[in-house]
PDB file of N, CA and C in Angstrom:
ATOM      1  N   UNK A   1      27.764  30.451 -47.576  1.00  0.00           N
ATOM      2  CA  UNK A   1      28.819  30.787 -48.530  1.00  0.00           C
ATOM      3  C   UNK A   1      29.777  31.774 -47.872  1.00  0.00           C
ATOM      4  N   UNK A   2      31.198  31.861 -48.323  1.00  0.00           N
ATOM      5  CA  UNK A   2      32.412  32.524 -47.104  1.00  0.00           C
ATOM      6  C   UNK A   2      32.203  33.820 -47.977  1.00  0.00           C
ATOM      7  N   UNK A   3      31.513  34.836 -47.171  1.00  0.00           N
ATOM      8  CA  UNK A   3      31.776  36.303 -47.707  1.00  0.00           C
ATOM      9  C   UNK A   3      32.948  36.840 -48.338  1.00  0.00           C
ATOM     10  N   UNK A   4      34.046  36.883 -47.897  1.00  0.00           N
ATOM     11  CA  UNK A   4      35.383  36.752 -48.150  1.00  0.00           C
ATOM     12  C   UNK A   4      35.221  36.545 -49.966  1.00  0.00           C
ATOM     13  N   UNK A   5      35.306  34.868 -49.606  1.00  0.00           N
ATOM     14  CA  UNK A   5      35.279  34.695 -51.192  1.00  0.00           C
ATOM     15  C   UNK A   5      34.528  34.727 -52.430  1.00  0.00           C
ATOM     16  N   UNK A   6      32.961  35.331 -51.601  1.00  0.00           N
ATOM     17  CA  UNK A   6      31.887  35.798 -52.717  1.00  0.00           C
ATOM     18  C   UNK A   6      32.733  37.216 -52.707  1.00  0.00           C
ATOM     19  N   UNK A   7      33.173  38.174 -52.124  1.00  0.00           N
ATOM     20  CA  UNK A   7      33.645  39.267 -52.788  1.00  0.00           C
ATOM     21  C   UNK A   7      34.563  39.646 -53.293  1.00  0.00           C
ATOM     22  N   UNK A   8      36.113  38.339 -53.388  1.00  0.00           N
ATOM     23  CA  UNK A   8      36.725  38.191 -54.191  1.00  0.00           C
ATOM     24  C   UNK A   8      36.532  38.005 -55.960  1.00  0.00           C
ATOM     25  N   UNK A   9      35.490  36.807 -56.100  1.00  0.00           N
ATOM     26  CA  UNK A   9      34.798  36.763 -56.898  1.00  0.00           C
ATOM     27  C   UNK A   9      34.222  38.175 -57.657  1.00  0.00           C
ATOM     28  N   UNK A  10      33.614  39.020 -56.711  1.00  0.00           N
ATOM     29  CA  UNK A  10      32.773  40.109 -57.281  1.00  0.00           C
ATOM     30  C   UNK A  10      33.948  41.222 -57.827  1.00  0.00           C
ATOM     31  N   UNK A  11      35.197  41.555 -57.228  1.00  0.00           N
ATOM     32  CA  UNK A  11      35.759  42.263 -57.670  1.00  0.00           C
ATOM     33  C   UNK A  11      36.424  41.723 -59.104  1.00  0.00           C
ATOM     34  N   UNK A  12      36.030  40.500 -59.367  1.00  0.00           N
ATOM     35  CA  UNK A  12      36.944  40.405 -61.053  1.00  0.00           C
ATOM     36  C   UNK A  12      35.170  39.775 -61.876  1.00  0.00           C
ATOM     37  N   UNK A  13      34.117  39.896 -61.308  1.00  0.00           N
ATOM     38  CA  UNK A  13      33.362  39.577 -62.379  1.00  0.00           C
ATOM     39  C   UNK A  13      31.808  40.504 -62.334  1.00  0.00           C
ATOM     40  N   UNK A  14      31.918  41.335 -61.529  1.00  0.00           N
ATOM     41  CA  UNK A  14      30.772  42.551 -61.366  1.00  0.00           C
ATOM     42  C   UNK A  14      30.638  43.173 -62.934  1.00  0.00           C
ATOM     43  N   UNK A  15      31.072  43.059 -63.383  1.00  0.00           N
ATOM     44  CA  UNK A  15      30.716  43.953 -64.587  1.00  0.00           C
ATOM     45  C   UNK A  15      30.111  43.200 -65.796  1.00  0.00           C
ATOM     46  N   UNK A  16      29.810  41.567 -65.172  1.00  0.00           N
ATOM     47  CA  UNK A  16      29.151  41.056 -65.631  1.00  0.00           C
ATOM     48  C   UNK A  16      27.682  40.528 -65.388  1.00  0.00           C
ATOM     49  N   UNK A  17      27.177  41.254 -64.153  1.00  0.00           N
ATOM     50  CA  UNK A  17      26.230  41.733 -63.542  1.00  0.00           C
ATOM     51  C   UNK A  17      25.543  42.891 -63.894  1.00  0.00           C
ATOM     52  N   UNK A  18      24.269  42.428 -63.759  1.00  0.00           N
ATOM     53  CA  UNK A  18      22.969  43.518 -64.252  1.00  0.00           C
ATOM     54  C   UNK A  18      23.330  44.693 -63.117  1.00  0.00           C
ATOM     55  N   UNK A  19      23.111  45.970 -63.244  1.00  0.00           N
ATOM     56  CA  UNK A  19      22.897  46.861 -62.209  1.00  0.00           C
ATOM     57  C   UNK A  19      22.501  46.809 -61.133  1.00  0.00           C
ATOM     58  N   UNK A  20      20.979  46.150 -60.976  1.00  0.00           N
ATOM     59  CA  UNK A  20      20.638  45.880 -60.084  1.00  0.00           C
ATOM     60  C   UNK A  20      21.164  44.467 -59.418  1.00  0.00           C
ATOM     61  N   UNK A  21      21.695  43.390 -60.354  1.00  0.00           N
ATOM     62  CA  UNK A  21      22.543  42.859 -59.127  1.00  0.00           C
ATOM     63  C   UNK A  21      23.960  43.120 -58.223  1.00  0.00           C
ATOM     64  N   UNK A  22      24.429  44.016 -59.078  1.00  0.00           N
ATOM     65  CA  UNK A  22      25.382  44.888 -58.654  1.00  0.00           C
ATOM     66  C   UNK A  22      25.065  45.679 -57.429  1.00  0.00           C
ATOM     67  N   UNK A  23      23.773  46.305 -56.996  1.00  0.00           N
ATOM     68  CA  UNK A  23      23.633  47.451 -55.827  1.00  0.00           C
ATOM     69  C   UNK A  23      23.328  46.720 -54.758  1.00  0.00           C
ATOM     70  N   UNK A  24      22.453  45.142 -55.300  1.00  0.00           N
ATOM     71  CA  UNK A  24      22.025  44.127 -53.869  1.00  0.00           C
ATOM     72  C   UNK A  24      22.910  43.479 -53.486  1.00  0.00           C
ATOM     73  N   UNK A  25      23.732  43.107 -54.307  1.00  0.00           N
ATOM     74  CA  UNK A  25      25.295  42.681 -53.588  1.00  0.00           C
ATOM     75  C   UNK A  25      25.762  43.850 -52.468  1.00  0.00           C
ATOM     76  N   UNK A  26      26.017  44.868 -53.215  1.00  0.00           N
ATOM     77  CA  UNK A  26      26.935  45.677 -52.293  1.00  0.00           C
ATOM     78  C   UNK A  26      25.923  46.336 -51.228  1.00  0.00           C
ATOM     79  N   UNK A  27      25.030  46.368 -51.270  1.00  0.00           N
ATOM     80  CA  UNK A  27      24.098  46.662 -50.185  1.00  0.00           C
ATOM     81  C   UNK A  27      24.502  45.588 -48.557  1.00  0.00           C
ATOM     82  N   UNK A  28      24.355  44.174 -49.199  1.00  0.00           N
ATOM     83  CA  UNK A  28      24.412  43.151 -48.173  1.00  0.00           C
ATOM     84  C   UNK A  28      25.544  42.972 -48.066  1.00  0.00           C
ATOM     85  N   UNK A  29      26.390  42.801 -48.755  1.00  0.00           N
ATOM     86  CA  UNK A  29      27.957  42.394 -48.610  1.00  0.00           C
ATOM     87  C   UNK A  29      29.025  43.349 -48.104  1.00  0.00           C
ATOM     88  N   UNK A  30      28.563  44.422 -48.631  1.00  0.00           N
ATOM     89  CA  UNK A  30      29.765  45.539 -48.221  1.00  0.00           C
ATOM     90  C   UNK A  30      28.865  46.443 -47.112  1.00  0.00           C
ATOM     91  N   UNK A  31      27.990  47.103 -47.363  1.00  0.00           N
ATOM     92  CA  UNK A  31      27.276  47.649 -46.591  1.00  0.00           C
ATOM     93  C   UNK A  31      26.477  46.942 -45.654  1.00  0.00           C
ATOM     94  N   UNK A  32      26.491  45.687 -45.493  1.00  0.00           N
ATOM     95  CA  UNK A  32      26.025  45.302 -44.015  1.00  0.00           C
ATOM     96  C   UNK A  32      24.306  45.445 -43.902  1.00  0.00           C
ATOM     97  N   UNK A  33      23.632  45.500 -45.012  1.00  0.00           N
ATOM     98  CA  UNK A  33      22.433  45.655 -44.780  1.00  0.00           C
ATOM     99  C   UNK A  33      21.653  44.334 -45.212  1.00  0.00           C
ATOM    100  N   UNK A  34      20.439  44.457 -44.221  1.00  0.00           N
ATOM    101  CA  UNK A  34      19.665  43.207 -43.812  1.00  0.00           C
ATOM    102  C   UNK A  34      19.268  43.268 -44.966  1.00  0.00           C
ATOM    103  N   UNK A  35      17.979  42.301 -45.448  1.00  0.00           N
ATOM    104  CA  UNK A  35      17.546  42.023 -46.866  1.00  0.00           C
ATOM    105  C   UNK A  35      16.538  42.651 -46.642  1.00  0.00           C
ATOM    106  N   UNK A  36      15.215  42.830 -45.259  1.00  0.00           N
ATOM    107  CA  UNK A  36      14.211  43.566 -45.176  1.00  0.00           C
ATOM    108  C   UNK A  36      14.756  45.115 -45.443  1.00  0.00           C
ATOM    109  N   UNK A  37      15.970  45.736 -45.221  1.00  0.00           N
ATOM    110  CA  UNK A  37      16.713  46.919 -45.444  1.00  0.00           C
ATOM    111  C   UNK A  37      16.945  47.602 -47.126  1.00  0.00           C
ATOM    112  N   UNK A  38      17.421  46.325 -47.426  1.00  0.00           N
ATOM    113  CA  UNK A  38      17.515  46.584 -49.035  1.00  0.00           C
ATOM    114  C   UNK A  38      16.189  46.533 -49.965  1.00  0.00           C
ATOM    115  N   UNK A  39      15.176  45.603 -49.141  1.00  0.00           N
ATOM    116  CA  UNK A  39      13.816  45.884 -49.651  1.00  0.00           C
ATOM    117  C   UNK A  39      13.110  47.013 -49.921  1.00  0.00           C
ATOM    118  N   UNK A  40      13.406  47.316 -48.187  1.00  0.00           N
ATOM    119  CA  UNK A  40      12.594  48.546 -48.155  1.00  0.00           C
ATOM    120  C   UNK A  40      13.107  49.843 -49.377  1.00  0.00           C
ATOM    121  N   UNK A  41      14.238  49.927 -49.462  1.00  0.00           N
ATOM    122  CA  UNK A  41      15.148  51.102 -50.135  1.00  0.00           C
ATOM    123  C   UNK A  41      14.805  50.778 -51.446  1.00  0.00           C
ATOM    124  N   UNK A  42      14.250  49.869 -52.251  1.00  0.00           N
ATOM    125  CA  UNK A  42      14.414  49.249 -53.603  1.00  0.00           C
ATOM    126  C   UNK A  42      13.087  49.006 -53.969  1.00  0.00           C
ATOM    127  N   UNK A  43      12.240  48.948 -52.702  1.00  0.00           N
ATOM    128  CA  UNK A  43      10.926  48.975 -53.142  1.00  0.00           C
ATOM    129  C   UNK A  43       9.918  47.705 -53.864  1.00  0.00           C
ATOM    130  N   UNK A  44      10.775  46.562 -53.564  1.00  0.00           N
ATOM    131  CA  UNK A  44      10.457  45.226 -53.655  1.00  0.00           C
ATOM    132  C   UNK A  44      10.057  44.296 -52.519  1.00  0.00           C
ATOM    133  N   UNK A  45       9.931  43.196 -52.737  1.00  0.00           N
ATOM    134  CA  UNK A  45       9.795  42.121 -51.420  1.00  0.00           C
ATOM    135  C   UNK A  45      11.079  41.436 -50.493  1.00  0.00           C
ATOM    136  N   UNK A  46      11.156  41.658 -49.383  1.00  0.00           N
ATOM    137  CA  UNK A  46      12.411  41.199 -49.136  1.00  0.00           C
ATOM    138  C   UNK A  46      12.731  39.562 -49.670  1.00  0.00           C
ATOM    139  N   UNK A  47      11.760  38.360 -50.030  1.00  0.00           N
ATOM    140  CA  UNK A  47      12.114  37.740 -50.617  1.00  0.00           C
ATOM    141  C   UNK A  47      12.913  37.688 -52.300  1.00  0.00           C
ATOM    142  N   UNK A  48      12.667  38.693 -52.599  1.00  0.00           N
ATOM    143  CA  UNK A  48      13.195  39.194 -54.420  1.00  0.00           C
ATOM    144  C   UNK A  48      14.381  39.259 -54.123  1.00  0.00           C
ATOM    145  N   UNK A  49      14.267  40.139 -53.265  1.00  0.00           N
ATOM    146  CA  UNK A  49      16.318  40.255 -52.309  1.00  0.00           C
ATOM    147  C   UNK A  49      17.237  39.122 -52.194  1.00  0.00           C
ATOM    148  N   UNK A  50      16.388  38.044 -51.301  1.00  0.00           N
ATOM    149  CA  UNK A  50      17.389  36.835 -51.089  1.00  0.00           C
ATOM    150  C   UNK A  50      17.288  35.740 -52.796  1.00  0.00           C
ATOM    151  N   UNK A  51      16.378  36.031 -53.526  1.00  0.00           N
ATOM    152  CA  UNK A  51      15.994  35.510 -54.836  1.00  0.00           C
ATOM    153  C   UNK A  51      17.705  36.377 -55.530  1.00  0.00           C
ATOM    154  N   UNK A  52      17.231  37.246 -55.948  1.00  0.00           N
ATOM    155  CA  UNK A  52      18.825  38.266 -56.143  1.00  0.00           C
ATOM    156  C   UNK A  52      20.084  37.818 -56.143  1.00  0.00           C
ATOM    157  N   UNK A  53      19.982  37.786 -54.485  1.00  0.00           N
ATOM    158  CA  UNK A  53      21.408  37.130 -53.799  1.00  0.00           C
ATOM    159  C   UNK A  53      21.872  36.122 -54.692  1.00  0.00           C
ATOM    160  N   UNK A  54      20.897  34.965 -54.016  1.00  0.00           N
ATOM    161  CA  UNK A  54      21.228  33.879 -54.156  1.00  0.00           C
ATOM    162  C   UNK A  54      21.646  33.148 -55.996  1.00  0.00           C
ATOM    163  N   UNK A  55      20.842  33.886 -57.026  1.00  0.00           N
ATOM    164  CA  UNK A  55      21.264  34.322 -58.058  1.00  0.00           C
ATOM    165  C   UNK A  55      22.831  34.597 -58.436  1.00  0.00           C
ATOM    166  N   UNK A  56      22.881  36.135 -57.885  1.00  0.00           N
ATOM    167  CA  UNK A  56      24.464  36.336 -57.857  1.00  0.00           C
ATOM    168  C   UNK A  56      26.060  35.959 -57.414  1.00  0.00           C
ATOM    169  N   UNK A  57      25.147  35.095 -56.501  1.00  0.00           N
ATOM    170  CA  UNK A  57      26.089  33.828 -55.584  1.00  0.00           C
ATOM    171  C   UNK A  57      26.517  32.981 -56.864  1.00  0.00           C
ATOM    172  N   UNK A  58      25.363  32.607 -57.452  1.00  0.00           N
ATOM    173  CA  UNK A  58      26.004  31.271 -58.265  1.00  0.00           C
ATOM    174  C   UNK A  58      26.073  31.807 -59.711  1.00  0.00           C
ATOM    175  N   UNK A  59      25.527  33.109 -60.301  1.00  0.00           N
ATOM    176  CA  UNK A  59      26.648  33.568 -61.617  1.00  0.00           C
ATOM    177  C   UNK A  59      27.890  34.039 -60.573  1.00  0.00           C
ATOM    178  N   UNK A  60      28.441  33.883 -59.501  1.00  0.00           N
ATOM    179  CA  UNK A  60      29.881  34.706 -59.438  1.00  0.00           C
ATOM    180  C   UNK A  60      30.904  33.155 -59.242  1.00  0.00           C
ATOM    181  N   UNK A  61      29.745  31.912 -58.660  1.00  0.00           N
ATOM    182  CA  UNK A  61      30.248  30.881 -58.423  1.00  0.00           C
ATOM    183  C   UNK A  61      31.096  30.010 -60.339  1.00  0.00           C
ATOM    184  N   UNK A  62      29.886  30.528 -61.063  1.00  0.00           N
ATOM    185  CA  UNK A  62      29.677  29.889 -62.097  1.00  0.00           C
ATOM    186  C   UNK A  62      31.031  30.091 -63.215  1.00  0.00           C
ATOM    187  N   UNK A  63      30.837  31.439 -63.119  1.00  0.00           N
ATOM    188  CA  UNK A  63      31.858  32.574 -63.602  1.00  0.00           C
ATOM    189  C   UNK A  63      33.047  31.877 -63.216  1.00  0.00           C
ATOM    190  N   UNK A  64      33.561  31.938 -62.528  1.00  0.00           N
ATOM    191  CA  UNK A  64      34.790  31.001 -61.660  1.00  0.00           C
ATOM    192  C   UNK A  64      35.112  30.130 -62.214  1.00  0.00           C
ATOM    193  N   UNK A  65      34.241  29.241 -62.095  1.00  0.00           N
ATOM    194  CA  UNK A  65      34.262  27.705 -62.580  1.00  0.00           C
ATOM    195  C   UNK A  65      34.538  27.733 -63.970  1.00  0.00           C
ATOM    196  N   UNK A  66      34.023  28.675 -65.055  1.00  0.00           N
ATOM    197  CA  UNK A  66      34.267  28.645 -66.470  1.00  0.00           C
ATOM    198  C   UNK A  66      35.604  29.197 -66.465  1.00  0.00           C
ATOM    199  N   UNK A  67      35.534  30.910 -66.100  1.00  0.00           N
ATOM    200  CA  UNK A  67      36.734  31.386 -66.309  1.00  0.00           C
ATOM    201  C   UNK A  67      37.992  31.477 -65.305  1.00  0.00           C
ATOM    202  N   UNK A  68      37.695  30.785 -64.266  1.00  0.00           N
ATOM    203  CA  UNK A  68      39.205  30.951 -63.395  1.00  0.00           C
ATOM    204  C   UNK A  68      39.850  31.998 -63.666  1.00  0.00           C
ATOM    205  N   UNK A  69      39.525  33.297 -63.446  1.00  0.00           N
ATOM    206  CA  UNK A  69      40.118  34.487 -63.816  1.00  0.00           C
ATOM    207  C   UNK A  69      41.196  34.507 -61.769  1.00  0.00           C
ATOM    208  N   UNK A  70      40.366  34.358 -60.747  1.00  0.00           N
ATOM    209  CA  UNK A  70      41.009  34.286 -59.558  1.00  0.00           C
ATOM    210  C   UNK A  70      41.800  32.947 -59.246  1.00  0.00           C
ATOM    211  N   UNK A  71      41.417  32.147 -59.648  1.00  0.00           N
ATOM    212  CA  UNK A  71      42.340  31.168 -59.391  1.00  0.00           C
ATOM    213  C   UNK A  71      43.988  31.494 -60.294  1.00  0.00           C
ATOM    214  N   UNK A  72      43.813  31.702 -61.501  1.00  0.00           N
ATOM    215  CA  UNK A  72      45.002  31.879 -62.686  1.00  0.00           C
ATOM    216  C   UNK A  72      45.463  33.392 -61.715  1.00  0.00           C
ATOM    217  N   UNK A  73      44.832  34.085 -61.154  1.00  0.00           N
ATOM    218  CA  UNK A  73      45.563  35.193 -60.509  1.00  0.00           C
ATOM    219  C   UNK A  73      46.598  35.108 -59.130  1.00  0.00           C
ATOM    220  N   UNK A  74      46.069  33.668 -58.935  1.00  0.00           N
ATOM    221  CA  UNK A  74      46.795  33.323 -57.543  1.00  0.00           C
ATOM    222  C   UNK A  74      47.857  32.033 -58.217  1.00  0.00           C
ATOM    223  N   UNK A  75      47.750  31.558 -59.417  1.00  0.00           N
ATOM    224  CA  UNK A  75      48.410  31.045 -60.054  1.00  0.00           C
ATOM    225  C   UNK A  75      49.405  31.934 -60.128  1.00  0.00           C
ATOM    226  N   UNK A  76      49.334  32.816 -60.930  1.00  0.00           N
ATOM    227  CA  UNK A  76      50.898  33.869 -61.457  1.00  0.00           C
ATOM    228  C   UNK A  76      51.492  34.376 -60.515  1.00  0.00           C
ATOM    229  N   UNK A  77      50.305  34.727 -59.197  1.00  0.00           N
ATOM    230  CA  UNK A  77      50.933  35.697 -58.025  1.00  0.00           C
ATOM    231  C   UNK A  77      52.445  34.562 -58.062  1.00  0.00           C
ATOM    232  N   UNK A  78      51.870  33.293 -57.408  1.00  0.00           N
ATOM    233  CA  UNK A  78      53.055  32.578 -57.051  1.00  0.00           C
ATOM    234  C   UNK A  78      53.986  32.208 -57.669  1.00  0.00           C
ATOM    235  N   UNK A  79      53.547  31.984 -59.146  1.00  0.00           N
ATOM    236  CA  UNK A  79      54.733  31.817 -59.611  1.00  0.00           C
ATOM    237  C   UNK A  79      55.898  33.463 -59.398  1.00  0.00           C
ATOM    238  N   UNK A  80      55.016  34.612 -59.727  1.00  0.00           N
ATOM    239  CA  UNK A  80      55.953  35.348 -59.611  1.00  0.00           C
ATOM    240  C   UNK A  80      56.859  35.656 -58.300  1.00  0.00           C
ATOM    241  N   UNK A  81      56.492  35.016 -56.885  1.00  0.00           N
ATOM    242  CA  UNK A  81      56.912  34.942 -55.714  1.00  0.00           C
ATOM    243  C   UNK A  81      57.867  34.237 -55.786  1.00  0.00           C
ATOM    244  N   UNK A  82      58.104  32.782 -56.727  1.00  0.00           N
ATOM    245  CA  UNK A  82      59.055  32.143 -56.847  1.00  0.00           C
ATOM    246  C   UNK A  82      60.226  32.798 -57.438  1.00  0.00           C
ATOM    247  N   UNK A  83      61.687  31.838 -57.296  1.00  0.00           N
ATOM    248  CA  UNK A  83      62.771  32.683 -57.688  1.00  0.00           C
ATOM    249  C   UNK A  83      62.981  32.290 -59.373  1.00  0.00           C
ATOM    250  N   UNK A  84      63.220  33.729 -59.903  1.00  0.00           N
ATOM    251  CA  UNK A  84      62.807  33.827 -61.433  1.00  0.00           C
ATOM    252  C   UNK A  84      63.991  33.155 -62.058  1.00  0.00           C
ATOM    253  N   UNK A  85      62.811  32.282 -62.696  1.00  0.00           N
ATOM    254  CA  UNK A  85      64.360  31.114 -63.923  1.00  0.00           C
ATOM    255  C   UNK A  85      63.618  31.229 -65.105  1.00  0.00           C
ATOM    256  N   UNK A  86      64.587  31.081 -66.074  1.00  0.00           N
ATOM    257  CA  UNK A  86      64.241  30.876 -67.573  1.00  0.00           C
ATOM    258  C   UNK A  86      62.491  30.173 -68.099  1.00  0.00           C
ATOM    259  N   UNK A  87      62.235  29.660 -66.763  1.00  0.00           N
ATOM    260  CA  UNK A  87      60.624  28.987 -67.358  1.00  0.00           C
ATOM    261  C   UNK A  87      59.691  29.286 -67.308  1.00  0.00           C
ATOM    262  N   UNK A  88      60.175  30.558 -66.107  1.00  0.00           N
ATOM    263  CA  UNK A  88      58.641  31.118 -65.624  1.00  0.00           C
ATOM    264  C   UNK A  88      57.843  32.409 -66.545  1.00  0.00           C
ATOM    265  N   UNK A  89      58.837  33.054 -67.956  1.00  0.00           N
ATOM    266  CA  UNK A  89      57.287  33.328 -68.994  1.00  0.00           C
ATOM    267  C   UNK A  89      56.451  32.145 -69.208  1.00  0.00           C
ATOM    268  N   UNK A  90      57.503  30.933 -70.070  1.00  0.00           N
ATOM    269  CA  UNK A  90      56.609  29.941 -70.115  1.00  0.00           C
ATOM    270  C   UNK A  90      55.703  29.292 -69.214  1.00  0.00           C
ATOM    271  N   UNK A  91      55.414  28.937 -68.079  1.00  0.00           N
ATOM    272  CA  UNK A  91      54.250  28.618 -67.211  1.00  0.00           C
ATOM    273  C   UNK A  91      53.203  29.842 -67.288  1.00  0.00           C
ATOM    274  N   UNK A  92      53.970  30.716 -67.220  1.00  0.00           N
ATOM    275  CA  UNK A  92      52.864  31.855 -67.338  1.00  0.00           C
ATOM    276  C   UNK A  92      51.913  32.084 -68.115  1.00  0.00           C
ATOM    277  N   UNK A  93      52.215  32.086 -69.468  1.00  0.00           N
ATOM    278  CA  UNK A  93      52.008  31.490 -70.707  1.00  0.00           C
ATOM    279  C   UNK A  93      50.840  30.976 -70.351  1.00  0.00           C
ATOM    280  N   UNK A  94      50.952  29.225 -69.843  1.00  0.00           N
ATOM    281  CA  UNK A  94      50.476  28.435 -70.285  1.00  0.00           C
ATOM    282  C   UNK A  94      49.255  28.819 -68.876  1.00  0.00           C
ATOM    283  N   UNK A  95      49.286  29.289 -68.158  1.00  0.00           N
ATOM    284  CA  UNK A  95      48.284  29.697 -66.929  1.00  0.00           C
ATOM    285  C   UNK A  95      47.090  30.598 -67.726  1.00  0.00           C
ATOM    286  N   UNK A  96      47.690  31.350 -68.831  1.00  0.00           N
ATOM    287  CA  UNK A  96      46.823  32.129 -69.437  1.00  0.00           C
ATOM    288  C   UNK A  96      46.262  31.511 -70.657  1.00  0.00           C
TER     289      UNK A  96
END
């Protein structure tokens, strides 16, 4: 899965994450730590870790897929990049 876009994902839907999938994300993703690393610190099995992950991979995948909150964000970016005519509240509108 492209890191990149699992942490795009995480910045518009983390707060729909349990705590603790919130700290094993950012442990491995942002902080660069192995899964035997985050084990050890958390006091579990490093398999629970990649169990975790792989979990939060697909509520951030899932999330997406229902709410297109990043896609509709790269929707408006562009429209607002385009040159502004009378239609573009309306598309906007209808993006939301």
């Amino acid at each position: 899965m492209n890191r990149i876009y699992l942490n795009e994902l995480f910045d518009y839907y983390k707060l729909l994450l349990t705590p603790k999938e919130v700290n094993i994300f950012i442990d491995y993703y942002e902080e660069d730590l192995s899964l035997q690393e985050i084990a050890d610190n958390l006091n579990i099995s490093k398999s629970a870790v990649g169990k975790t992950l792989k979990t939060v991979e697909n509520k951030l995948l899932n999330y997406e897929e229902k709410l297109q909150l990043k896609k509709k964000n790269r929707q408006i970016n562009e429209l607002l990049y385009q040159k502004v005519d009378s239609n573009l509240l309306e598309k906007i509108n209808e993006i939301i």
